[in-house]
N, C-alpha and C. Protein backbone atom coordinates (compact mmCIF):
# COMPACT_ATOMS: atom_id res chain seq x y z
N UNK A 1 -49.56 -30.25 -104.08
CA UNK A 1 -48.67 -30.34 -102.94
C UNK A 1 -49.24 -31.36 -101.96
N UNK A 2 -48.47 -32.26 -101.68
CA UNK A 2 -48.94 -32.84 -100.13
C UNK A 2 -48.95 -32.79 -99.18
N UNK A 3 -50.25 -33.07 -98.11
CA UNK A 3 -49.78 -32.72 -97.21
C UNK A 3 -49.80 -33.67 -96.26
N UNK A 4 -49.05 -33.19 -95.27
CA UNK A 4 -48.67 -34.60 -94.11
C UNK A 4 -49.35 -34.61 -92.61
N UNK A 5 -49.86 -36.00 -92.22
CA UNK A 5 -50.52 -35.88 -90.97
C UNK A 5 -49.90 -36.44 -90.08
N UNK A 6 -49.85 -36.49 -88.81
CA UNK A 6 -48.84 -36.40 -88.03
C UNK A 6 -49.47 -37.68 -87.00
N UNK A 7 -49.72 -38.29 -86.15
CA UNK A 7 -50.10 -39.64 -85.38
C UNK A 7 -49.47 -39.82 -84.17
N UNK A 8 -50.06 -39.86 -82.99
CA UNK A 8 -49.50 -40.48 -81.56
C UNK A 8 -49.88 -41.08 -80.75
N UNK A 9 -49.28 -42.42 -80.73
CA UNK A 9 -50.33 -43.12 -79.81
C UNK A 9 -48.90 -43.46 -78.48
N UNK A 10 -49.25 -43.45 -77.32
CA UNK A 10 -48.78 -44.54 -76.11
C UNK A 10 -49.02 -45.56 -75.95
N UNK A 11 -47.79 -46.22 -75.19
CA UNK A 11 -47.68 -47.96 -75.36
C UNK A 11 -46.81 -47.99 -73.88
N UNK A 12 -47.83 -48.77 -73.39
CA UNK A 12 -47.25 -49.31 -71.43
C UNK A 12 -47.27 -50.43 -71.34
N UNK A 13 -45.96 -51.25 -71.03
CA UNK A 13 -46.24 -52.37 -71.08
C UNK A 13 -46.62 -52.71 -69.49
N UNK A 14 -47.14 -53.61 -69.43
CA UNK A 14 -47.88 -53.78 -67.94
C UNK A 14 -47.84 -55.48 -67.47
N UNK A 15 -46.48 -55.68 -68.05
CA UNK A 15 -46.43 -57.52 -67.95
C UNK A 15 -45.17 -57.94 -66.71
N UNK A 16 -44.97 -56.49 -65.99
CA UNK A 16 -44.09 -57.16 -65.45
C UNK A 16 -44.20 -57.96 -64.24
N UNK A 17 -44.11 -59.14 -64.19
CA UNK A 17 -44.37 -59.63 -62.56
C UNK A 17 -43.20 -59.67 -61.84
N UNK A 18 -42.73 -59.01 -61.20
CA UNK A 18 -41.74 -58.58 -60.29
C UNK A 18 -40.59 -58.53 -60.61
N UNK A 19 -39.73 -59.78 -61.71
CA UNK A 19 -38.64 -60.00 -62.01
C UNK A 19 -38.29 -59.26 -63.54
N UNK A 20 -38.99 -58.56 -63.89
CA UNK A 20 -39.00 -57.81 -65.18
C UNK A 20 -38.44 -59.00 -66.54
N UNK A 21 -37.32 -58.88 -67.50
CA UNK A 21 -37.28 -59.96 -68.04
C UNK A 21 -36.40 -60.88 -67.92
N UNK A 22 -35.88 -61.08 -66.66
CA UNK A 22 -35.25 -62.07 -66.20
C UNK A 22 -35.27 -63.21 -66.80
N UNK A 23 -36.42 -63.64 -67.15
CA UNK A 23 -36.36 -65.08 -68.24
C UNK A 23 -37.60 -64.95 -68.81
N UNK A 24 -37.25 -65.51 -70.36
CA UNK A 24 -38.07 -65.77 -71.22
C UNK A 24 -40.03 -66.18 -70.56
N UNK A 25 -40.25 -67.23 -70.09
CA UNK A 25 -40.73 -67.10 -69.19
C UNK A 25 -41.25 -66.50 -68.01
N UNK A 26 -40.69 -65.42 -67.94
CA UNK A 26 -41.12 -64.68 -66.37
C UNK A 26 -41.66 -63.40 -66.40
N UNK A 27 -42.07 -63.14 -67.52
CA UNK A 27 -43.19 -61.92 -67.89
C UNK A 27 -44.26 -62.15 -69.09
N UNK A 28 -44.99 -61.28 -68.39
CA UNK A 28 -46.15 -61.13 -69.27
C UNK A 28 -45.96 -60.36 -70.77
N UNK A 29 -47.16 -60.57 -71.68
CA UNK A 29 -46.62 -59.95 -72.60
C UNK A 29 -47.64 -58.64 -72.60
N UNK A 30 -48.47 -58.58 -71.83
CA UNK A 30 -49.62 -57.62 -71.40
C UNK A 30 -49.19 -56.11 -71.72
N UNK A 31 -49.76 -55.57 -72.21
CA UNK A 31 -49.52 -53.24 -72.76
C UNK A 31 -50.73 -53.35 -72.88
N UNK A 32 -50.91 -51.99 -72.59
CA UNK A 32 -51.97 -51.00 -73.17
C UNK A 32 -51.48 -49.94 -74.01
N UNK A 33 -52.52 -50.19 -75.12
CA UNK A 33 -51.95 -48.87 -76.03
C UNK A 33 -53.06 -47.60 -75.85
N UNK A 34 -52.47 -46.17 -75.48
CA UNK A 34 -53.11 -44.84 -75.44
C UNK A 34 -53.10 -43.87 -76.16
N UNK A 35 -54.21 -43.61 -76.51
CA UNK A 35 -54.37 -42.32 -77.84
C UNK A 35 -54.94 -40.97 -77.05
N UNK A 36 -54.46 -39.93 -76.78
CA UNK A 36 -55.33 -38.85 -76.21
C UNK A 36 -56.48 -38.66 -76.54
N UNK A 37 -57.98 -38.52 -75.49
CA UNK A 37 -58.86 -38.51 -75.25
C UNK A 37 -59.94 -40.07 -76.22
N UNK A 38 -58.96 -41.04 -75.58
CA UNK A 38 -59.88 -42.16 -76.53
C UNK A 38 -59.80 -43.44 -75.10
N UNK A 39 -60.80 -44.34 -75.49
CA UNK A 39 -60.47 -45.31 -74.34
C UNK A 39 -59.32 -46.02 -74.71
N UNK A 40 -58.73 -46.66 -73.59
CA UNK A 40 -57.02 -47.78 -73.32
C UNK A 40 -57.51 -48.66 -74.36
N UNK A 41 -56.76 -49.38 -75.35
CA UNK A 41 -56.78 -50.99 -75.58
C UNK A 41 -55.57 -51.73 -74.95
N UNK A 42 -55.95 -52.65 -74.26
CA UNK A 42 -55.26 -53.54 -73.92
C UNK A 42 -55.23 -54.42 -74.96
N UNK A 43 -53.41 -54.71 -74.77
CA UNK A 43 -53.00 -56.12 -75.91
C UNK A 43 -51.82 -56.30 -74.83
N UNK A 44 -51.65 -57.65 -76.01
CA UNK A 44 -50.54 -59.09 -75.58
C UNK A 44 -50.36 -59.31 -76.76
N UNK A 45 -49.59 -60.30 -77.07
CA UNK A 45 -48.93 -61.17 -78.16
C UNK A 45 -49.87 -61.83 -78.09
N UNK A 46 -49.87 -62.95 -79.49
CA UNK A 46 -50.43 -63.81 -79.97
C UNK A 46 -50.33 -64.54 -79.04
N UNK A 47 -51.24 -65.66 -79.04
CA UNK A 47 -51.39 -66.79 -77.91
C UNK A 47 -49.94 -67.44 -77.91
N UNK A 48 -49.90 -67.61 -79.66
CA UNK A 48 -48.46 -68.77 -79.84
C UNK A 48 -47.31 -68.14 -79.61
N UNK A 49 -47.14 -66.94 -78.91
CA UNK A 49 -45.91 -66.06 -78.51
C UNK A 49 -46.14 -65.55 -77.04
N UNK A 50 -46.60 -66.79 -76.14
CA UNK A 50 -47.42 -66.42 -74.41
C UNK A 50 -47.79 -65.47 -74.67
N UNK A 51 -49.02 -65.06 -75.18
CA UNK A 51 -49.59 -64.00 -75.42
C UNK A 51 -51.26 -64.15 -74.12
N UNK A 52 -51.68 -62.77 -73.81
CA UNK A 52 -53.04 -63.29 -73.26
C UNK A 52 -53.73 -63.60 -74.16
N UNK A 53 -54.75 -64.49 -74.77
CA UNK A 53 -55.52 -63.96 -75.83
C UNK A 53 -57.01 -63.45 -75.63
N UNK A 54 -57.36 -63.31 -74.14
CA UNK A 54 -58.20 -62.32 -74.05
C UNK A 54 -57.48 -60.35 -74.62
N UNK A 55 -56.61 -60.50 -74.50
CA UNK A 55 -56.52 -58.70 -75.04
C UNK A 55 -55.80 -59.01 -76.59
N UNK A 56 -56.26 -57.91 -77.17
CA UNK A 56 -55.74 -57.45 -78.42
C UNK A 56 -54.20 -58.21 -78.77
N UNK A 57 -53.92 -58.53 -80.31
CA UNK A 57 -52.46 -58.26 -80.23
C UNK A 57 -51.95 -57.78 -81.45
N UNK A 58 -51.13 -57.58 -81.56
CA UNK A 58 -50.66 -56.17 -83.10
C UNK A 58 -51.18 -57.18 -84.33
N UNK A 59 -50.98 -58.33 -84.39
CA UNK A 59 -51.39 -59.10 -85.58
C UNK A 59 -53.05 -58.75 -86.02
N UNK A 60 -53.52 -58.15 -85.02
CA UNK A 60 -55.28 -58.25 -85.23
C UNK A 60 -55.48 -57.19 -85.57
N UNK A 61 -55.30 -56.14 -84.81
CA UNK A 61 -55.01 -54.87 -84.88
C UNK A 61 -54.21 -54.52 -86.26
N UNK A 62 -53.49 -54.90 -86.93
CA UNK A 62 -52.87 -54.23 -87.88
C UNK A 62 -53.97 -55.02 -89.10
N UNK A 63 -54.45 -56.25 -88.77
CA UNK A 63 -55.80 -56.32 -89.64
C UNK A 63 -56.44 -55.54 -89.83
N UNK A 64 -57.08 -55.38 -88.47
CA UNK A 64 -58.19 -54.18 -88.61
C UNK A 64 -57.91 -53.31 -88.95
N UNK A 65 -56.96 -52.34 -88.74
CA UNK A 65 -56.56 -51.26 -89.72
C UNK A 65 -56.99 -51.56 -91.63
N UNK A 66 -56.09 -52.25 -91.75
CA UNK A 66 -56.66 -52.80 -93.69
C UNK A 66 -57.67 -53.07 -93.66
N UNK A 67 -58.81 -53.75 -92.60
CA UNK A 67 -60.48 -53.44 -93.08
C UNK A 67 -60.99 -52.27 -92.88
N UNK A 68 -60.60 -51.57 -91.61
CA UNK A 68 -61.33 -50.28 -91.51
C UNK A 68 -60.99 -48.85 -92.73
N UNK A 69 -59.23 -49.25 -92.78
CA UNK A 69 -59.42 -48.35 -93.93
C UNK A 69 -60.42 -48.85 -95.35
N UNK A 70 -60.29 -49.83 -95.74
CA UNK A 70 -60.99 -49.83 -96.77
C UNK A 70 -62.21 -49.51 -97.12
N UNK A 71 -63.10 -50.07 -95.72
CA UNK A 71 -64.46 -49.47 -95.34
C UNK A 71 -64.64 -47.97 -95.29
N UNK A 72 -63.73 -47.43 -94.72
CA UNK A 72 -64.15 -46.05 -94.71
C UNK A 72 -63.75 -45.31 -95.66
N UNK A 73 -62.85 -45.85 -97.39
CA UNK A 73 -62.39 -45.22 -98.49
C UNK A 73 -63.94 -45.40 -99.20
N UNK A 74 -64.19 -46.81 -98.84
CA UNK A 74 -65.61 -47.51 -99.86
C UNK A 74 -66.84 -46.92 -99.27
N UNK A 75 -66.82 -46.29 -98.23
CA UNK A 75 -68.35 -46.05 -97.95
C UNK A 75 -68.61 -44.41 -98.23
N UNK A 76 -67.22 -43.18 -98.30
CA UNK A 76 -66.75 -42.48 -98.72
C UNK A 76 -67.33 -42.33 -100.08
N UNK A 77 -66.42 -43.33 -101.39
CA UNK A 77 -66.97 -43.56 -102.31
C UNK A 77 -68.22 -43.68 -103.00
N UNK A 78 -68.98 -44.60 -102.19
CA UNK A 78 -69.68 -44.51 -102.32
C UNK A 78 -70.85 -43.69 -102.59
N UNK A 79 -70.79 -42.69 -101.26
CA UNK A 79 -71.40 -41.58 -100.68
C UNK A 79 -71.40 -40.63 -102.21
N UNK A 80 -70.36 -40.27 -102.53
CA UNK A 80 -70.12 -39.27 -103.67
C UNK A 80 -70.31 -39.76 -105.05
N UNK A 81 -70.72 -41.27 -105.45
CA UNK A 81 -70.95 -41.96 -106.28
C UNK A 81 -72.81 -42.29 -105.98
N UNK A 82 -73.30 -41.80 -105.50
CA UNK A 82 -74.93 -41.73 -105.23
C UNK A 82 -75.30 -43.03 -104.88
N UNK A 83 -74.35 -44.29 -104.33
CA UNK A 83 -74.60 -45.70 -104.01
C UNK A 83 -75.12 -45.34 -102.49
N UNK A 84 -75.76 -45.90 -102.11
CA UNK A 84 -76.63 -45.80 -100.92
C UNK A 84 -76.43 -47.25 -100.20
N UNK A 85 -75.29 -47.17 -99.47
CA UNK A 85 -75.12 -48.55 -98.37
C UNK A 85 -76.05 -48.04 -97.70
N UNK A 86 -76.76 -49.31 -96.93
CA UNK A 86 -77.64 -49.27 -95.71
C UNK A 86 -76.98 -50.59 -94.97
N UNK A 87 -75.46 -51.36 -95.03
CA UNK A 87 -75.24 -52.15 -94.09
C UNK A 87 -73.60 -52.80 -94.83
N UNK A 88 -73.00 -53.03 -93.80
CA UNK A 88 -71.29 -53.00 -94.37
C UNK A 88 -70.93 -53.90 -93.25
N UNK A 89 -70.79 -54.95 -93.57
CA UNK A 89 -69.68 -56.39 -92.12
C UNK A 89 -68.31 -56.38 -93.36
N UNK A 90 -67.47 -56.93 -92.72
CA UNK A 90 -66.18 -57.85 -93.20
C UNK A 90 -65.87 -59.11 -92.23
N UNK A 91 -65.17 -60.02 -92.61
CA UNK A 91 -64.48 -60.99 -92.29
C UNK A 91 -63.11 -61.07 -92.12
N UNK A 92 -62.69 -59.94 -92.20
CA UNK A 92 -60.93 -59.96 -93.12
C UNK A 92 -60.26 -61.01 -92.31
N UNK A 93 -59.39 -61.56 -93.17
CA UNK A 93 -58.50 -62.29 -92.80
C UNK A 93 -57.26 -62.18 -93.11
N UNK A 94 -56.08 -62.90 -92.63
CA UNK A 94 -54.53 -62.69 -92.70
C UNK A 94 -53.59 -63.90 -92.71
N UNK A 95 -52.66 -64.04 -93.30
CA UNK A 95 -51.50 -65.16 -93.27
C UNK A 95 -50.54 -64.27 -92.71
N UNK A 96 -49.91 -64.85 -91.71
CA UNK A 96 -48.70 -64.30 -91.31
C UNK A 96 -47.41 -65.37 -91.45
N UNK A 97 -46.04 -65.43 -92.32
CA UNK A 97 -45.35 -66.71 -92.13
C UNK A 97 -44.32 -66.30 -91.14
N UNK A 98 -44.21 -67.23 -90.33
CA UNK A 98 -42.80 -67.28 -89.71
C UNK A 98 -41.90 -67.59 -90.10
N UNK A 99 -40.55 -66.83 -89.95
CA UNK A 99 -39.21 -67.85 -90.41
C UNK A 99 -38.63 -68.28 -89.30
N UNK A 100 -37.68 -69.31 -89.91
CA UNK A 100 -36.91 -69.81 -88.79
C UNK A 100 -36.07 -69.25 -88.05
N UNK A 101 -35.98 -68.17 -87.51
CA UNK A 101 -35.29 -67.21 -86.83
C UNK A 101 -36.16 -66.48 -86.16
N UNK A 102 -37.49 -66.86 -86.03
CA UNK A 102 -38.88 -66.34 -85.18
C UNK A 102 -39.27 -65.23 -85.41
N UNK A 103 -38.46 -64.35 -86.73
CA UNK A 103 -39.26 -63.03 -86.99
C UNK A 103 -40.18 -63.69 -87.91
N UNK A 104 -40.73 -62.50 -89.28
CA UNK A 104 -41.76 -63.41 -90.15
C UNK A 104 -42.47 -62.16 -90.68
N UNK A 105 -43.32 -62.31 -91.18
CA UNK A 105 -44.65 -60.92 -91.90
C UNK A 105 -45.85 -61.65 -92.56
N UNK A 106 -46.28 -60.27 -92.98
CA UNK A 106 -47.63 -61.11 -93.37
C UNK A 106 -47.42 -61.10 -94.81
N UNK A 107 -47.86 -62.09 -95.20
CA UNK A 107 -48.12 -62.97 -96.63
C UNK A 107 -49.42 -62.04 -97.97
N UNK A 108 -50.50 -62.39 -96.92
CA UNK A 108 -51.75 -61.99 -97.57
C UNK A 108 -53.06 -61.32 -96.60
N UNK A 109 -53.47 -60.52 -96.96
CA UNK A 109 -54.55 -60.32 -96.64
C UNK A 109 -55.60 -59.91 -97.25
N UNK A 110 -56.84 -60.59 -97.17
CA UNK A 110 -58.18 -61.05 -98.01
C UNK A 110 -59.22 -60.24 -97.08
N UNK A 111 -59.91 -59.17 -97.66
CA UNK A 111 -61.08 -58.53 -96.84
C UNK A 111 -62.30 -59.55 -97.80
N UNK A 112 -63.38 -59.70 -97.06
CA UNK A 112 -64.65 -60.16 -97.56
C UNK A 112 -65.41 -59.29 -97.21
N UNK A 113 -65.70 -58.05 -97.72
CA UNK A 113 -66.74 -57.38 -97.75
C UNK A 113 -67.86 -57.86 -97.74
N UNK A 114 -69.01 -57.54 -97.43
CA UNK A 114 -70.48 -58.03 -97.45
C UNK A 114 -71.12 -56.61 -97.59
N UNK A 115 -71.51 -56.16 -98.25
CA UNK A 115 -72.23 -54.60 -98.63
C UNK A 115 -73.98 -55.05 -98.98
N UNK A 116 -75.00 -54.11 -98.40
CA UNK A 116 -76.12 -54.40 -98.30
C UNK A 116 -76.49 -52.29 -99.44
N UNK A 117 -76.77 -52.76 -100.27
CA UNK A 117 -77.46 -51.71 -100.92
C UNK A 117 -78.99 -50.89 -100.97
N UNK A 118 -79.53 -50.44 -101.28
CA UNK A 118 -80.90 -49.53 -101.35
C UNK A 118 -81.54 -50.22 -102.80
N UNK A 119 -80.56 -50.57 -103.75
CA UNK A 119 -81.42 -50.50 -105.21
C UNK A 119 -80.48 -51.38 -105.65
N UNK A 120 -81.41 -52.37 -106.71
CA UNK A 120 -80.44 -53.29 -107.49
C UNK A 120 -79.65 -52.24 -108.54
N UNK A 121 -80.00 -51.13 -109.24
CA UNK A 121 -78.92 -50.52 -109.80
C UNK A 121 -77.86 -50.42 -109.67
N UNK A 122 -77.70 -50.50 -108.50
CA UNK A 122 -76.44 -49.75 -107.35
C UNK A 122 -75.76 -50.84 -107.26
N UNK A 123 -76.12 -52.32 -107.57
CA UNK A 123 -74.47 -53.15 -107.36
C UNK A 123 -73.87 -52.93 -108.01
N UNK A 124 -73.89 -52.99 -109.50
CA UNK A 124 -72.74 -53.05 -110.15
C UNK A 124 -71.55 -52.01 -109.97
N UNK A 125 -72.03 -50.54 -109.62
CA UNK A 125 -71.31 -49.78 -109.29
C UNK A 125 -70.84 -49.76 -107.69
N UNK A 126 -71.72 -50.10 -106.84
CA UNK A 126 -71.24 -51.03 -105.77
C UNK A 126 -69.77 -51.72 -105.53
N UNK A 127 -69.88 -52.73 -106.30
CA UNK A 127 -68.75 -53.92 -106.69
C UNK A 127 -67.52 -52.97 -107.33
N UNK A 128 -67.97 -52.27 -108.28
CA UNK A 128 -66.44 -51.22 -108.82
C UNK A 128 -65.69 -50.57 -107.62
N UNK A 129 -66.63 -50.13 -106.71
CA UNK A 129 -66.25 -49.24 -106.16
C UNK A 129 -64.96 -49.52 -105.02
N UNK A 130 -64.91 -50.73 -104.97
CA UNK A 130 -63.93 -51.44 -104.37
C UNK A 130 -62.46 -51.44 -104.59
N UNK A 131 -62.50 -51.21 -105.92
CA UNK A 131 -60.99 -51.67 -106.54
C UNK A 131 -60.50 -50.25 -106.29
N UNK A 132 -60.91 -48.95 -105.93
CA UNK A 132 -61.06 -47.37 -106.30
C UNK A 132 -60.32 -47.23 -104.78
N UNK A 133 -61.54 -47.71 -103.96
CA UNK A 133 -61.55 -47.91 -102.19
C UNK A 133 -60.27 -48.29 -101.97
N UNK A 134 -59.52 -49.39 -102.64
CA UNK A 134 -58.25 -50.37 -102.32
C UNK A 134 -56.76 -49.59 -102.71
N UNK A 135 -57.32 -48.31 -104.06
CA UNK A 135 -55.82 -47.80 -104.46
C UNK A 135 -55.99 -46.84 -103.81
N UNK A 136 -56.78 -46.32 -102.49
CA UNK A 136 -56.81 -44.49 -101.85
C UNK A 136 -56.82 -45.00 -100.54
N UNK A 137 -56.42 -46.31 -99.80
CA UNK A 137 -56.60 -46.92 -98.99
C UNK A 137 -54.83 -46.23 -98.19
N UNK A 138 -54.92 -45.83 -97.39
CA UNK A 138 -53.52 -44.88 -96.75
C UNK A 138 -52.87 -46.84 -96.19
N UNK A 139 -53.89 -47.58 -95.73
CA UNK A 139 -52.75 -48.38 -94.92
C UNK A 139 -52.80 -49.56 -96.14
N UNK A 140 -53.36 -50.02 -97.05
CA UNK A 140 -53.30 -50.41 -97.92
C UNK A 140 -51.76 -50.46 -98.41
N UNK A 141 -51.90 -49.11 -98.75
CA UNK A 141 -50.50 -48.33 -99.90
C UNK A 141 -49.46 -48.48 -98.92
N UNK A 142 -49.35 -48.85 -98.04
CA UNK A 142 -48.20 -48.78 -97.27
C UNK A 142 -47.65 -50.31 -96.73
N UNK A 143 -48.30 -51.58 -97.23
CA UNK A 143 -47.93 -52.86 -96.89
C UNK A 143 -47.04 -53.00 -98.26
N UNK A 144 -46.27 -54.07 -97.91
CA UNK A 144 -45.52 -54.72 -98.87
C UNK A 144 -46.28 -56.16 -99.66
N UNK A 145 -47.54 -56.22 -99.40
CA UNK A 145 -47.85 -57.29 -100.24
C UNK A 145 -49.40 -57.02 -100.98
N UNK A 146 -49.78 -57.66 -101.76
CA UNK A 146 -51.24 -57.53 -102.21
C UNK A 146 -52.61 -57.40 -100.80
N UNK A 147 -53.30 -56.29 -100.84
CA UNK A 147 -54.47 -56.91 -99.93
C UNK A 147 -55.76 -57.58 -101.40
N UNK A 148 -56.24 -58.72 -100.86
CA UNK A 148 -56.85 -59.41 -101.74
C UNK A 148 -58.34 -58.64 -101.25
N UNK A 149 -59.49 -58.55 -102.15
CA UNK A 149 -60.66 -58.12 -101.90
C UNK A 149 -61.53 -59.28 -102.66
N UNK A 150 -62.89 -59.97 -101.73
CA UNK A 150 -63.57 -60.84 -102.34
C UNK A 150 -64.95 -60.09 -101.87
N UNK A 151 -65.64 -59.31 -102.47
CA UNK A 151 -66.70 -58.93 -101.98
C UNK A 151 -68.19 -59.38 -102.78
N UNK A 152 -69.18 -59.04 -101.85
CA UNK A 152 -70.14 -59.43 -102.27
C UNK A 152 -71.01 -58.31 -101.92
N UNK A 153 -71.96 -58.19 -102.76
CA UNK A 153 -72.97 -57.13 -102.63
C UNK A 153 -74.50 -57.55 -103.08
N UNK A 154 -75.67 -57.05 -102.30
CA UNK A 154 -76.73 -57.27 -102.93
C UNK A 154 -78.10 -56.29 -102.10
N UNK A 155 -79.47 -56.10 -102.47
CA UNK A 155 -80.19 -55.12 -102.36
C UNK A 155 -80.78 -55.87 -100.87
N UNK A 156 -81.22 -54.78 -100.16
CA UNK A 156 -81.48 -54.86 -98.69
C UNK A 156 -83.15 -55.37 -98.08
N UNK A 157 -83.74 -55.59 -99.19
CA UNK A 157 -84.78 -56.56 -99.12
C UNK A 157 -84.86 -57.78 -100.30
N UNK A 158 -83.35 -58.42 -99.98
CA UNK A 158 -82.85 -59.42 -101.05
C UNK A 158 -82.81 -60.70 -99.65
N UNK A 159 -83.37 -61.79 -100.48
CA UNK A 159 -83.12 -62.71 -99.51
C UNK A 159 -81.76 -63.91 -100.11
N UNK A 160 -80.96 -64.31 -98.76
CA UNK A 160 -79.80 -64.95 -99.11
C UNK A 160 -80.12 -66.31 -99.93
């Protein structure tokens, strides 16, 4: 049986300078998004949509979601597979295309894992453990396109 989890976050937008959206031009694209008992993130749009690009904007944010889930399916995995991370970065990256009608989506997204292990035994099962991480991945399974994975792994007194 499955079961279902439920999610709520708040969203204030906080761009208005006096004239609300009177013109294209004449507001900010500035929100904060609120989760009960967590700190505010402030976002904007992308720069190329008058965005601030000091705060957050959903394009980054919905990145990070597809790295953090994967990280936390793979380090999971791991855990119960006797692989012993001692250090986990990504790079992830994203294509988003626009169409000519200014909506658009994303294309691709490529995580670059970098995984730091305990024992050379442990890469090879390391490196598997990825493809496992990518099909139990909740935001993964829920995009419409491939997330690409290029990872690399190696032992933690390994020099580059």
């Amino acid at each position: 049986m499955s079961k279902q989890h439920h999610y709520t976050t708040g969203l204030r937008w906080t761009g208005n300078q006096g004239t609300g959206t009177s013109n294209y031009k004449d507001f900010q694209r500035s929100h904060s998004i609120k989760v009960s008992g967590k700190p505010e993130i402030q976002g904007s749009s992308d720069p190329s949509f008058r965005g601030d690009k000091t705060k957050y904007n959903p394009e980054e944010l919905f990145l990070s979601s597809l790295s953090s889930c994967h990280m936390l399916w793979y380090l999971h995995l791991c855990a119960v597979n006797e692989v012993r991370v001692v250090d986990y970065t990504d790079q992830a990256t994203a294509t988003m295309e626009e169409n000519t009608d200014g909506g658009g989506k994303f294309i691709e997204v490529i995580l670059h894992p970098k995984v730091i292990v305990e024992e050379q035994g442990m890469i090879e099962k390391a490196m598997a453990l990825h493809k496992e991480a990518n099909e139990k991945c909740f935001i993964a399974n829920s995009v419409n396109f491939k997330v690409i994975h290029r990872p690399s792994c190696k032992v933690s007194n390994s020099v580059d």
